[in-house]
C-alpha atoms as a PDB file:
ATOM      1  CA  UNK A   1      96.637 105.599 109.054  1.00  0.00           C
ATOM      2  CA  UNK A   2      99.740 104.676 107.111  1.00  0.00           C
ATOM      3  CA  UNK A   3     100.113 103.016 103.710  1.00  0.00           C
ATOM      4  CA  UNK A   4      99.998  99.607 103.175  1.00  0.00           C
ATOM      5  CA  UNK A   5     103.202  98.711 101.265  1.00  0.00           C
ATOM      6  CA  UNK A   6     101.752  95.627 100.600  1.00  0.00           C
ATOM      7  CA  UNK A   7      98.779  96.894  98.186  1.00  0.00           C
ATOM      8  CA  UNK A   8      99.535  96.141  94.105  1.00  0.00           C
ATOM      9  CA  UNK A   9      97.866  99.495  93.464  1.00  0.00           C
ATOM     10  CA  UNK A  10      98.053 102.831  94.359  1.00  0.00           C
ATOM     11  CA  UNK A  11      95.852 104.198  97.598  1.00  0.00           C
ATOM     12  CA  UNK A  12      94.116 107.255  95.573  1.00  0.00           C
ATOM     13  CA  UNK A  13      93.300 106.191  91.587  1.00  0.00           C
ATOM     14  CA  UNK A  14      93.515 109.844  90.754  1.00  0.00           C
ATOM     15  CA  UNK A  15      97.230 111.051  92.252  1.00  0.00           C
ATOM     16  CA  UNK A  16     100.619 109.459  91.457  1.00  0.00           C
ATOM     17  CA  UNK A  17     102.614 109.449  94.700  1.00  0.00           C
ATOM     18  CA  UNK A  18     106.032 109.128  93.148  1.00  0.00           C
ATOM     19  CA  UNK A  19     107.854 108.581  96.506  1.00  0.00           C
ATOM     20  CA  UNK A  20     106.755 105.262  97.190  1.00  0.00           C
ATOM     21  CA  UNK A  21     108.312 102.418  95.358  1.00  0.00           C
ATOM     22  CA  UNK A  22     105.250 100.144  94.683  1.00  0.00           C
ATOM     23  CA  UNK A  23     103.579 103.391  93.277  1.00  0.00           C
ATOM     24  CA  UNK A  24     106.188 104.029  91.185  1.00  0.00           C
ATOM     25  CA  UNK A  25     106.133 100.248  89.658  1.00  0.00           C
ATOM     26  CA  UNK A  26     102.300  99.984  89.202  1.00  0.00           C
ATOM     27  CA  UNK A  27     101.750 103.924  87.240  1.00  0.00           C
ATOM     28  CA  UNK A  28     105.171 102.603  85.549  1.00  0.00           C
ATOM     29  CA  UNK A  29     103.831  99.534  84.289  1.00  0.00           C
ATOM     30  CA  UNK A  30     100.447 100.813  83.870  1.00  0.00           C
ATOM     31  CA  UNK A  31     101.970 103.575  81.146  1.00  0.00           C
ATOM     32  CA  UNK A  32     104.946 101.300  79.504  1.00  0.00           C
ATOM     33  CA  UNK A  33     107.585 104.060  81.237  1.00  0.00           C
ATOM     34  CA  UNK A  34     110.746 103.644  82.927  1.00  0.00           C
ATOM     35  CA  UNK A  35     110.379 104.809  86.483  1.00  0.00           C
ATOM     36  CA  UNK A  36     112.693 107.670  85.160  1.00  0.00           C
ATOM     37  CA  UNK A  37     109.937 108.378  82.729  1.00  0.00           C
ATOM     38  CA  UNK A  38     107.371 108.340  85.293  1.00  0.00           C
ATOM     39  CA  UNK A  39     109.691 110.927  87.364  1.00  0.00           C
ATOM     40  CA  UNK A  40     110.046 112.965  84.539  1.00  0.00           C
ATOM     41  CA  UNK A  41     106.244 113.488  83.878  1.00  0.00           C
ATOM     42  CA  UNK A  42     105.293 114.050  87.527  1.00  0.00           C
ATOM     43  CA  UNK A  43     108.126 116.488  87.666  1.00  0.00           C
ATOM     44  CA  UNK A  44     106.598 118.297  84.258  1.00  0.00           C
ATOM     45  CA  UNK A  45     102.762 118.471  85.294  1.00  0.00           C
ATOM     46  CA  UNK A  46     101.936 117.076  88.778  1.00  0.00           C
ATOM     47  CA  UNK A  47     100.858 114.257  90.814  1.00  0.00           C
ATOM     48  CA  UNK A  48      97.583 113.874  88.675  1.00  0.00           C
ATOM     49  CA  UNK A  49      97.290 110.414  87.153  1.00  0.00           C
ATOM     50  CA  UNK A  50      95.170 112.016  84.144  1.00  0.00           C
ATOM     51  CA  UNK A  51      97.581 114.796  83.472  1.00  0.00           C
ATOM     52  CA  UNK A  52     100.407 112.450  83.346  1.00  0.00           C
ATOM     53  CA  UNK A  53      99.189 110.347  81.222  1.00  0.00           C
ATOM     54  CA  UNK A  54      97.886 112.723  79.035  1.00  0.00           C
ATOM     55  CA  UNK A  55     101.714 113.850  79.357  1.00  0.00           C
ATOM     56  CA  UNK A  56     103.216 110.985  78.432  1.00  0.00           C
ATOM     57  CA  UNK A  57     100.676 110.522  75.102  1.00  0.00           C
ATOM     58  CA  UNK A  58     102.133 113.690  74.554  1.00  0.00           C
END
């Protein structure tokens, strides 16, 4: 089963899958980051949605 590009959200609530675009816009908007930011975080702690916004609290 592949993704569905067209979706506004992400396909699992709980894990930020940073190498598809419309992921990258919605956990981007959804924290007030730049998509750099986003990359940044993911790259610090994981693909968890908690830890990276717990990261980006910070």
């Amino acid at each position: 089963m592949s993704d569905n590009k067209e979706l506004r959200g992400p396909e699992d609530a709980s894990r930020i899958a940073i190498h598809e675009d419309y992921e990258v816009r919605y956990w981007s908007n959804k924290f007030g980051v730049t998509h750099e930011q986003l990359k940044e975080a993911v790259d610090a702690v994981g693909h968890s949605a908690a830890a990276v916004e717990e990261h980006l609290k910070g």
